[in-house]
C-alpha atoms as a PDB file:
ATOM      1  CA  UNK A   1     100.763  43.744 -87.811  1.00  0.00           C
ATOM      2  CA  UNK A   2     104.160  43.319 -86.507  1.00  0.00           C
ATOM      3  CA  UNK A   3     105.250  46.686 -87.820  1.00  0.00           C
ATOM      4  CA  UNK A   4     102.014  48.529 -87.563  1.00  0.00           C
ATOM      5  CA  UNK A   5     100.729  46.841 -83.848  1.00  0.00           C
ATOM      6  CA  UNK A   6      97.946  50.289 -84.001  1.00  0.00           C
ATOM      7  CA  UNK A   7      96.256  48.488 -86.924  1.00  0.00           C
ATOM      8  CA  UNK A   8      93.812  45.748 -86.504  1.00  0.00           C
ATOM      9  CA  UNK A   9      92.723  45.233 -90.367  1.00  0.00           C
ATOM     10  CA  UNK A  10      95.073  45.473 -93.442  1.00  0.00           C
ATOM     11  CA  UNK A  11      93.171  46.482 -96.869  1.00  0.00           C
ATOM     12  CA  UNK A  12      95.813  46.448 -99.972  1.00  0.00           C
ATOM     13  CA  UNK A  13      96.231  50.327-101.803  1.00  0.00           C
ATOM     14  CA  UNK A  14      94.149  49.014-104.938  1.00  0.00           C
ATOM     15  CA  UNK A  15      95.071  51.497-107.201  1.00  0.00           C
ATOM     16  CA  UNK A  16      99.066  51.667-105.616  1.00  0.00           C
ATOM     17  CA  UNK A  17     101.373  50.413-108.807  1.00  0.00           C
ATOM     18  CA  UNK A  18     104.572  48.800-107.877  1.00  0.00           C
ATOM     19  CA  UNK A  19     107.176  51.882-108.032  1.00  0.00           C
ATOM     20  CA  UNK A  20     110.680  51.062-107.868  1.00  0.00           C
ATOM     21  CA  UNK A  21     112.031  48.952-104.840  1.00  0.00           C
ATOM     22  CA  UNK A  22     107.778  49.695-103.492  1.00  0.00           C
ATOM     23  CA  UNK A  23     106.384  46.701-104.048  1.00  0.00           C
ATOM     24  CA  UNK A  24     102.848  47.074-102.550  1.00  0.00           C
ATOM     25  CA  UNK A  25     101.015  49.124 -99.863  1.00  0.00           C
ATOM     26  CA  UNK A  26      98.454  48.577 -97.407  1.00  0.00           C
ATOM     27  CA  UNK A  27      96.180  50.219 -95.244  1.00  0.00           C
ATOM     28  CA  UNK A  28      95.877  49.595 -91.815  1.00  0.00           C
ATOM     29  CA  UNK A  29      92.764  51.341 -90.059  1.00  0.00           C
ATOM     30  CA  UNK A  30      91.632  50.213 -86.204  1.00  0.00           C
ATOM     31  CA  UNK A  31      87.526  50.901 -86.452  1.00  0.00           C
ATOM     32  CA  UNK A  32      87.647  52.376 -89.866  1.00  0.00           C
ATOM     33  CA  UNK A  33      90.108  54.796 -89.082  1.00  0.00           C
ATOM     34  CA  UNK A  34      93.246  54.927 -91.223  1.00  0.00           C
ATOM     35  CA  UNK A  35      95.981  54.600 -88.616  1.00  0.00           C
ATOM     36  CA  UNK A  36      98.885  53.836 -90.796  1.00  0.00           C
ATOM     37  CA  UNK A  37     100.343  52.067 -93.394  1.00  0.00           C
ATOM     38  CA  UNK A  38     102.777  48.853 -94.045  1.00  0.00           C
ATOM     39  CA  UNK A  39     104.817  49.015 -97.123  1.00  0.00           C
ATOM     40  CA  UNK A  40     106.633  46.126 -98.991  1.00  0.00           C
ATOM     41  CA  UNK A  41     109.765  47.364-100.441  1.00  0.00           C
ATOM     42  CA  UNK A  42     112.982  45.010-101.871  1.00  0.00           C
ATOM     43  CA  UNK A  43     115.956  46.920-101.956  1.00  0.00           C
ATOM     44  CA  UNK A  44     119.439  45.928-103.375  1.00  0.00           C
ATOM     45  CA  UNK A  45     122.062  44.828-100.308  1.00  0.00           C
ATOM     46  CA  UNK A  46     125.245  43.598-100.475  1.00  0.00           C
ATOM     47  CA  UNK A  47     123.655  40.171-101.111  1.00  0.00           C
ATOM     48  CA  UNK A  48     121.159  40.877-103.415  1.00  0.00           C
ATOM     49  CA  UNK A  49     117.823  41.782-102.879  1.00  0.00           C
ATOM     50  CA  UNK A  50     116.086  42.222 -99.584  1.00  0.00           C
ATOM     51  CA  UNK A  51     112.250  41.902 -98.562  1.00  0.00           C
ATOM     52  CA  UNK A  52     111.291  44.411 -96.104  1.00  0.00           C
ATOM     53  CA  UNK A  53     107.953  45.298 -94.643  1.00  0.00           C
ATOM     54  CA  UNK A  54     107.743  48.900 -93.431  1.00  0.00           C
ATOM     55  CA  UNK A  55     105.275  50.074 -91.104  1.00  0.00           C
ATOM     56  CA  UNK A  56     104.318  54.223 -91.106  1.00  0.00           C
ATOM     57  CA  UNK A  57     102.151  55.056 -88.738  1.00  0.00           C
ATOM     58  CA  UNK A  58      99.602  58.793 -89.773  1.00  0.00           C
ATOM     59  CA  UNK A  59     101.796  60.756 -88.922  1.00  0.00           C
ATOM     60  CA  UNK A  60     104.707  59.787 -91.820  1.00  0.00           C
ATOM     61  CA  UNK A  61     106.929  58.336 -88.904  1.00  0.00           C
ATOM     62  CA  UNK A  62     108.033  55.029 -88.775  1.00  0.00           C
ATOM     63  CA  UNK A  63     106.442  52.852 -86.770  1.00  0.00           C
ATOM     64  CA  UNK A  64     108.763  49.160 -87.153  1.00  0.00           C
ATOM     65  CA  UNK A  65     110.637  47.610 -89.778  1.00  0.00           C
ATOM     66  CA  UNK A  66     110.565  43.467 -90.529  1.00  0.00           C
ATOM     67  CA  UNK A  67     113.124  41.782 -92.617  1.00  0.00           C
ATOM     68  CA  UNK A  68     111.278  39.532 -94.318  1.00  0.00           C
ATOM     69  CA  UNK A  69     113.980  37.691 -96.501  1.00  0.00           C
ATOM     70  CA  UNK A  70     117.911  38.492 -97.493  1.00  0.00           C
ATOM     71  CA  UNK A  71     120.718  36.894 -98.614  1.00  0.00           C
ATOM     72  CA  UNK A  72     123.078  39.412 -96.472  1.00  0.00           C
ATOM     73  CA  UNK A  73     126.112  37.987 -95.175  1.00  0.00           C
ATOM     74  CA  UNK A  74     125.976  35.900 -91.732  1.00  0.00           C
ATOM     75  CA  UNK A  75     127.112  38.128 -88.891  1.00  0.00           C
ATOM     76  CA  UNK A  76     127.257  41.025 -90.895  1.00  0.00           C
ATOM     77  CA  UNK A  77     124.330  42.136 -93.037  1.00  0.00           C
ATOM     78  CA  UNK A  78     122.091  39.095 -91.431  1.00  0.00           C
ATOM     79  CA  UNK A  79     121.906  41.924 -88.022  1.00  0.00           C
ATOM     80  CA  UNK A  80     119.637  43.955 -89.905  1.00  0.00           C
ATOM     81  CA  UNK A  81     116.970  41.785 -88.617  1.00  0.00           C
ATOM     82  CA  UNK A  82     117.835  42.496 -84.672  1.00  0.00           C
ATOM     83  CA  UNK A  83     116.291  44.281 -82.891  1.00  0.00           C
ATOM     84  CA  UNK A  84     118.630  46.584 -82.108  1.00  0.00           C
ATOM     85  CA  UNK A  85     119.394  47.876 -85.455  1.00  0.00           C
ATOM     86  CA  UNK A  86     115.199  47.696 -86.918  1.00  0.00           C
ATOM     87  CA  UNK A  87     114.559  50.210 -83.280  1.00  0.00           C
ATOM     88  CA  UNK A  88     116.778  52.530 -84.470  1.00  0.00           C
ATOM     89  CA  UNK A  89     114.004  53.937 -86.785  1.00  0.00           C
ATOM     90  CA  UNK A  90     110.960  54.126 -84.813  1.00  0.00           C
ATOM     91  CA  UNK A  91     109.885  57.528 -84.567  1.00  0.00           C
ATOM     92  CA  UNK A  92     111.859  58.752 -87.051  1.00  0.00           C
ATOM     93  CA  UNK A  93     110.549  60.588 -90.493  1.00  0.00           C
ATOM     94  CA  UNK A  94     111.729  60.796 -94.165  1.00  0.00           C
ATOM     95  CA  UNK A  95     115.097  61.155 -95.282  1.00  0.00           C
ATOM     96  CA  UNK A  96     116.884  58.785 -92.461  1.00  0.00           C
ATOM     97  CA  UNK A  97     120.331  58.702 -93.577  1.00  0.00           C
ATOM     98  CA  UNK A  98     122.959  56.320 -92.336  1.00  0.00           C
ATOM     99  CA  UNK A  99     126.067  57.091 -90.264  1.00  0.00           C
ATOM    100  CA  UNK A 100     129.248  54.917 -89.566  1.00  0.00           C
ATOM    101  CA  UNK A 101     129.586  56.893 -85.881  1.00  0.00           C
ATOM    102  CA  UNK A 102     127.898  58.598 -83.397  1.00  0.00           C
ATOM    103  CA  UNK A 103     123.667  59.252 -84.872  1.00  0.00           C
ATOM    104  CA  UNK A 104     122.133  61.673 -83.836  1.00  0.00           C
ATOM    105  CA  UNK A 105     118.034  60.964 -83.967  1.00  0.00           C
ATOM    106  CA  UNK A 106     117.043  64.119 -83.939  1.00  0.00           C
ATOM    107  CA  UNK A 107     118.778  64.270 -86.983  1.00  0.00           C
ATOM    108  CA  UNK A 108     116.709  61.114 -88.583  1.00  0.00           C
ATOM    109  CA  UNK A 109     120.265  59.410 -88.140  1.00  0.00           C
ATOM    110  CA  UNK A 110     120.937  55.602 -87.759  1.00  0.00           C
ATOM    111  CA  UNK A 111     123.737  53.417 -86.545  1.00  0.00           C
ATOM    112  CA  UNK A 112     125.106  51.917 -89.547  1.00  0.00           C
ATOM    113  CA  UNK A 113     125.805  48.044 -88.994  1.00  0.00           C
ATOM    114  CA  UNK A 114     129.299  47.106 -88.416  1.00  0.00           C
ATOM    115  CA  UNK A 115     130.608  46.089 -91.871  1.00  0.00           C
ATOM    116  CA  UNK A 116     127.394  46.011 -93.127  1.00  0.00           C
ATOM    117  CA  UNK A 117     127.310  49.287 -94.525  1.00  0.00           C
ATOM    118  CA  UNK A 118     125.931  48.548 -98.039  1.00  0.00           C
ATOM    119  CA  UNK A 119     123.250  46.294 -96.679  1.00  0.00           C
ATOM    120  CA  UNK A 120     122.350  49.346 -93.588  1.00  0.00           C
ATOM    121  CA  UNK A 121     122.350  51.913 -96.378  1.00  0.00           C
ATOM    122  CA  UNK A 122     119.372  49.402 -98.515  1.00  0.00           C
ATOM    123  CA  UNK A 123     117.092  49.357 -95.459  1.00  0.00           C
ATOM    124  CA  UNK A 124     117.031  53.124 -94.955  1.00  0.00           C
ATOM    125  CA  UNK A 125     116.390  53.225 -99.070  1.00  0.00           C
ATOM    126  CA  UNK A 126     113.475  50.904 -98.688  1.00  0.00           C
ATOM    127  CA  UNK A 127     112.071  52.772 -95.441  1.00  0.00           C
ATOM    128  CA  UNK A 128     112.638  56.492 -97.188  1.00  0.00           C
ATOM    129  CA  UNK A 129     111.271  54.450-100.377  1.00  0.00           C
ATOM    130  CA  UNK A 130     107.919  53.236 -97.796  1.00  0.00           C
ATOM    131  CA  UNK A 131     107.325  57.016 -97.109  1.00  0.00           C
ATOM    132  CA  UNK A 132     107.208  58.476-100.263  1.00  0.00           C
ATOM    133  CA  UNK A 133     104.781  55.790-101.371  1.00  0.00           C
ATOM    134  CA  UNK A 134     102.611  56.674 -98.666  1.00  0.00           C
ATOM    135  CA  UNK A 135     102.850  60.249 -99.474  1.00  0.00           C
ATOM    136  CA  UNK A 136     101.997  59.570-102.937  1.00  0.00           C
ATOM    137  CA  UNK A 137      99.167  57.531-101.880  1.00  0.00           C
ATOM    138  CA  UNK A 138      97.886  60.525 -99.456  1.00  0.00           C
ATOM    139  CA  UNK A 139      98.514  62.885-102.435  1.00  0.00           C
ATOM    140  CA  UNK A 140     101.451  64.847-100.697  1.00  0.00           C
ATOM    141  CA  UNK A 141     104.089  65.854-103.398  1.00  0.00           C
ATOM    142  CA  UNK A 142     107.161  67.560-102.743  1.00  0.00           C
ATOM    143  CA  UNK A 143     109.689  68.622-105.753  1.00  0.00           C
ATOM    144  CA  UNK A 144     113.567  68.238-105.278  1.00  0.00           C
ATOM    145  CA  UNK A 145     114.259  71.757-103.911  1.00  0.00           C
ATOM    146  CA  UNK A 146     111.368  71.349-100.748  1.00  0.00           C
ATOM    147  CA  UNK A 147     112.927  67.639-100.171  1.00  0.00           C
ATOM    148  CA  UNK A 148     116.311  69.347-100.021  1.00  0.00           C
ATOM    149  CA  UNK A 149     114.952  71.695 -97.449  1.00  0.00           C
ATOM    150  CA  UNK A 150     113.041  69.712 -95.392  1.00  0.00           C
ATOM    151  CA  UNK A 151     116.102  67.186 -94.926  1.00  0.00           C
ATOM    152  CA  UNK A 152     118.222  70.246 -93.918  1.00  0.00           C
ATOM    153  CA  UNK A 153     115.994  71.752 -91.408  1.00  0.00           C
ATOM    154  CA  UNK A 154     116.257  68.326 -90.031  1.00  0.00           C
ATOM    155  CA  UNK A 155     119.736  67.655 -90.149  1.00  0.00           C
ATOM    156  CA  UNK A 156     120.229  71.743 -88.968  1.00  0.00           C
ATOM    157  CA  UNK A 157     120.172  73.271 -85.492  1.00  0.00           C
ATOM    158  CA  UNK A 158     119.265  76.684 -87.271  1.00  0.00           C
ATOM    159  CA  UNK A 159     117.157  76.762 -90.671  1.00  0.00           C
ATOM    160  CA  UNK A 160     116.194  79.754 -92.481  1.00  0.00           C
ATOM    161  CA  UNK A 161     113.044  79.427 -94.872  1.00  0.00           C
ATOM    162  CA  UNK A 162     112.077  82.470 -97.226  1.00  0.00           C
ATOM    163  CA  UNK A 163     110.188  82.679-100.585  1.00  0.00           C
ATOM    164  CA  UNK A 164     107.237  84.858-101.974  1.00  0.00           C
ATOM    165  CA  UNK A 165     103.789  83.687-102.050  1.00  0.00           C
ATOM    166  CA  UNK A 166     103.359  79.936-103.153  1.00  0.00           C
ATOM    167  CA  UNK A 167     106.621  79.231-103.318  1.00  0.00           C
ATOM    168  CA  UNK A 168     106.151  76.215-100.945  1.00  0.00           C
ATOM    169  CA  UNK A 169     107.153  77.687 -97.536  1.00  0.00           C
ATOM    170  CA  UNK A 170     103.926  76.026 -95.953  1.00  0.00           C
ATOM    171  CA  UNK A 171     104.295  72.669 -97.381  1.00  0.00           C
ATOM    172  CA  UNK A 172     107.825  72.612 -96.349  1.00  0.00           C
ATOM    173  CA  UNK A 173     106.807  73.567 -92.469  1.00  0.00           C
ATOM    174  CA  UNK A 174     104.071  70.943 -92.814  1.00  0.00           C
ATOM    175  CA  UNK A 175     106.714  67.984 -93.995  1.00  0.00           C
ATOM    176  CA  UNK A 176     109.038  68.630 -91.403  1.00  0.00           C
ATOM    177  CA  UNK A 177     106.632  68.723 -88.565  1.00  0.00           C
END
């Protein structure tokens, strides 16, 4: 519940199978209502691999990240777990992507940990990772050209979409909003 406080009860995906770095997914509904999910992921850091629960609210933005368990370096990769770096992704969408300077949110950007790039880099994986699961699980598929275009109307100020009929241009709209 710590990354998914909207939530009240957690129900496991039954039929989720472990993907990847997704371990498992669950449900969280407040009155029967689906409100979200939390997603256990284990990326690769600079020390080996991480356990991070993901929380994603309905809307595919995320809603808190908990570092479960690393072996990152003390005083480097161990400040993943602050709050100050988790915040950073609250609110944000798929496709976060991790910069060294000066993020820009509206650009699903993060401040990358200092010298802790490598281990900043694996919890964005995992979160991106987290979303995709729950798209999956939701039944929303996108193929490599639309998740190329939604993460450049995100990272653009200007973004021109075009195609013929069911080429995509509506599931594209509907991902980045």
């Amino acid at each position: 519940q710590n990354v998914l406080s909207s939530a009240k009860e957690f129900e496991e995906v039954s039929d989720f199978k472990a993907d990847g770095i997704v371990k498992n997914v669950y449900k969280g509904t407040d009155g029967g209502k689906c409100v979200g999910y939390c997603v256990s992921v284990a990326p690769s850091g600079y020390g080996g691999e991480m356990e991070i629960m993901v929380g994603v609210d309905s809307d595919l933005k995320f809603t808190g990240i908990d570092i479960v368990s690393s072996s990152e370096t003390a005083g480097l990769g161990k400040n993943a777990s602050k709050e100050s770096f988790r915040s950073q992704f609250e609110g944000l969408g798929k496709t976060v992507t991790v910069k060294k300077s000066a993020p820009k949110k509206e650009n699903n950007e993060i401040q990358a940990l200092s010298g802790a790039t490598i281990t900043s880099n694996a919890v964005a994986d995992g979160a991106n990772a987290a979303i995709e699961a729950v798209e999956k699980d939701l039944g929303i598929r996108y193929d490599a050209i639309q998740k190329e275009a939604i993460h450049q109307a995100i990272q653009n100020k200007v973004f021109i979409l075009t195609g013929g009929p069911g080429t995509g241009k509506t599931t594209v709209i509907n991902g980045m909003i």
